[in-house]
Protein backbone atom coordinates (compact mmCIF):
# COMPACT_ATOMS: atom_id res chain seq x y z
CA UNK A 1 3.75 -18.26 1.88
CA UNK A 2 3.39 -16.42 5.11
CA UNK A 3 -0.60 -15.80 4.81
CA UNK A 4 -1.69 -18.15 2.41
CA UNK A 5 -5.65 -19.27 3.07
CA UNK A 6 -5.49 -16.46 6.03
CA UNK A 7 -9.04 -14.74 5.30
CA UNK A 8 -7.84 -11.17 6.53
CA UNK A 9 -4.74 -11.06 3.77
CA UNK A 10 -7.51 -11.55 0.67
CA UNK A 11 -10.95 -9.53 -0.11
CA UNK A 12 -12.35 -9.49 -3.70
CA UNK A 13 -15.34 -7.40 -4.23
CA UNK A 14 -16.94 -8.97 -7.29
CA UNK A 15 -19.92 -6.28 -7.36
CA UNK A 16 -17.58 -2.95 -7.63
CA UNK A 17 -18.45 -1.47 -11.15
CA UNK A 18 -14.63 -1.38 -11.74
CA UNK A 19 -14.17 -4.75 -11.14
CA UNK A 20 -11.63 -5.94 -12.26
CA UNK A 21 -9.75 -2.59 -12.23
CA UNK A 22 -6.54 -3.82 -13.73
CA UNK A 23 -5.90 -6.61 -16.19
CA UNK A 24 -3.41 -9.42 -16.17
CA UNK A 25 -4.81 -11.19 -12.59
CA UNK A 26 -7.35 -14.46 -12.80
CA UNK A 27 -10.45 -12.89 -11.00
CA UNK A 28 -10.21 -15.64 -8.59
CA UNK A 29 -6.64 -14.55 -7.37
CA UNK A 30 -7.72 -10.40 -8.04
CA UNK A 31 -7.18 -8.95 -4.35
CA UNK A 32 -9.10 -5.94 -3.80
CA UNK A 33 -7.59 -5.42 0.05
CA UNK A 34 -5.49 -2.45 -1.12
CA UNK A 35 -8.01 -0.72 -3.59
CA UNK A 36 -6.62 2.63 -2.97
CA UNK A 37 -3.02 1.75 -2.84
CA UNK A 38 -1.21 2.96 0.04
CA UNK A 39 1.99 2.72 -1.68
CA UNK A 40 0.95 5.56 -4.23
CA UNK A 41 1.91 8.31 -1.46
CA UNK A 42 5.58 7.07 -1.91
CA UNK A 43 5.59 8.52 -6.00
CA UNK A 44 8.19 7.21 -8.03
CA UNK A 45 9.49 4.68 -5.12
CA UNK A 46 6.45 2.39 -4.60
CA UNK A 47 8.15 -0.18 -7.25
CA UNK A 48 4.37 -0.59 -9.01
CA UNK A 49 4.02 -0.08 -12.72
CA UNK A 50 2.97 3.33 -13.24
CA UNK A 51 3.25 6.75 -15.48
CA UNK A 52 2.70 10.56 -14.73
CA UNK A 53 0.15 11.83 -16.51
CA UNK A 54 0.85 15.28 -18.95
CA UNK A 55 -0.04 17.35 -15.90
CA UNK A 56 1.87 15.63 -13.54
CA UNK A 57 -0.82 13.14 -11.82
CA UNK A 58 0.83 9.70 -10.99
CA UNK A 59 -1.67 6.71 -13.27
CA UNK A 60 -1.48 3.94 -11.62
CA UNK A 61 -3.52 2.10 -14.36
CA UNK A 62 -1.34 -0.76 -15.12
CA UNK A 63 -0.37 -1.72 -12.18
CA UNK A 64 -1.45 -4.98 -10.50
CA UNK A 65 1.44 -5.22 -7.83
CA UNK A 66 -1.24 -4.50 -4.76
CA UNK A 67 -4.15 -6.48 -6.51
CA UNK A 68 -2.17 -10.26 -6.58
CA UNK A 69 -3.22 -12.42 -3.94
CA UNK A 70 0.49 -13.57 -3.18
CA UNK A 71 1.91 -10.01 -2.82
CA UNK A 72 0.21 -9.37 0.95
CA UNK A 73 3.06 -10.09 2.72
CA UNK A 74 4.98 -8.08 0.34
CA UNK A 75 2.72 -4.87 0.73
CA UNK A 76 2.61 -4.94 4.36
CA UNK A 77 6.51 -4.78 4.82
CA UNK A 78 6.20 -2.12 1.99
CA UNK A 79 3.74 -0.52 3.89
CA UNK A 80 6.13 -0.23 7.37
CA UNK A 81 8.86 0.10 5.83
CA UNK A 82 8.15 3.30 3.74
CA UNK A 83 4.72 4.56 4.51
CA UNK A 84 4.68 4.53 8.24
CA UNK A 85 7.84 6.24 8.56
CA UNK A 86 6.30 9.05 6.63
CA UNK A 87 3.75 9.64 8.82
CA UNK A 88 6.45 9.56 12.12
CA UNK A 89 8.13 11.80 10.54
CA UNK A 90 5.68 14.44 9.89
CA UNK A 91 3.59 13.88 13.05
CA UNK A 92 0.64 15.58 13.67
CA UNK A 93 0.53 19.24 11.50
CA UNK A 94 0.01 21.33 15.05
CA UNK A 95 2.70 19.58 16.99
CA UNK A 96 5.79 21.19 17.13
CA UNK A 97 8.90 19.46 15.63
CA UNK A 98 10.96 18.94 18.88
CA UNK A 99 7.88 17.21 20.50
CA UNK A 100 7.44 14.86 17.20
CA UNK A 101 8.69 11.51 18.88
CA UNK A 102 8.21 11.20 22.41
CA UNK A 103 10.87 9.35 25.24
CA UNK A 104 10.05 5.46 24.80
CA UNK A 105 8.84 5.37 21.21
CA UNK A 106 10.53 3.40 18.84
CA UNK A 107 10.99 3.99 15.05
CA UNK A 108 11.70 -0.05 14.65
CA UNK A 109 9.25 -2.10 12.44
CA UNK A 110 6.25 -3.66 14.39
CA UNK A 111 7.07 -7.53 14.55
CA UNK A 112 5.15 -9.73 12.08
């Protein structure tokens, strides 16, 4: 795998009072890198295991996609793929929308 043993892909906070937050993951392999997961802006197309709540609140309870040690590499293309793009597109709320992307910036992924 692309970032096995790398020490920045892997952070497990063993002192959180949540810990472990989901079920299903060996503690040893629980990755708490993406505690807030930044997939949960995309709704129903983040691909996690999730429900919407009676008043329409997406629970993300029972998911363990971002938590798994070997899913990193997964997030992170996840993460430019989708996410990113959301924020080019938007831009910054008091910029106009013709000035949004300036001459010389690229929408491409970053390279790995």
């Amino acid at each position: 795998m692309e970032h096995e043993g790398k020490h920045y892909a892997f952070f497990r906070n063993c002192a959180c009072e949540y810990f472990p937050c989901h079920k299903g993951i060996a503690e040893e392999d629980f990755n708490c890198l993406f505690c807030y997961c930044p997939l949960y802006i995309l709704g129903d197309k983040c691909g996690g295991n999730f429900r919407y709540s009676e008043r329409g609140v997406k629970v993300c309870k029972h998911c363990s996609f971002p938590h798994k040690k070997e899913n990193y590499g997964l997030m992170l293309r996840k993460i430019r793929r989708h996410v990113l793009d959301l924020g080019r597109d938007s831009g910054p709320a008091d910029q106009p929308a013709d000035q949004k992307e300036e001459k010389g910036q690229t929408r491409e992924d970053p390279q790995d």
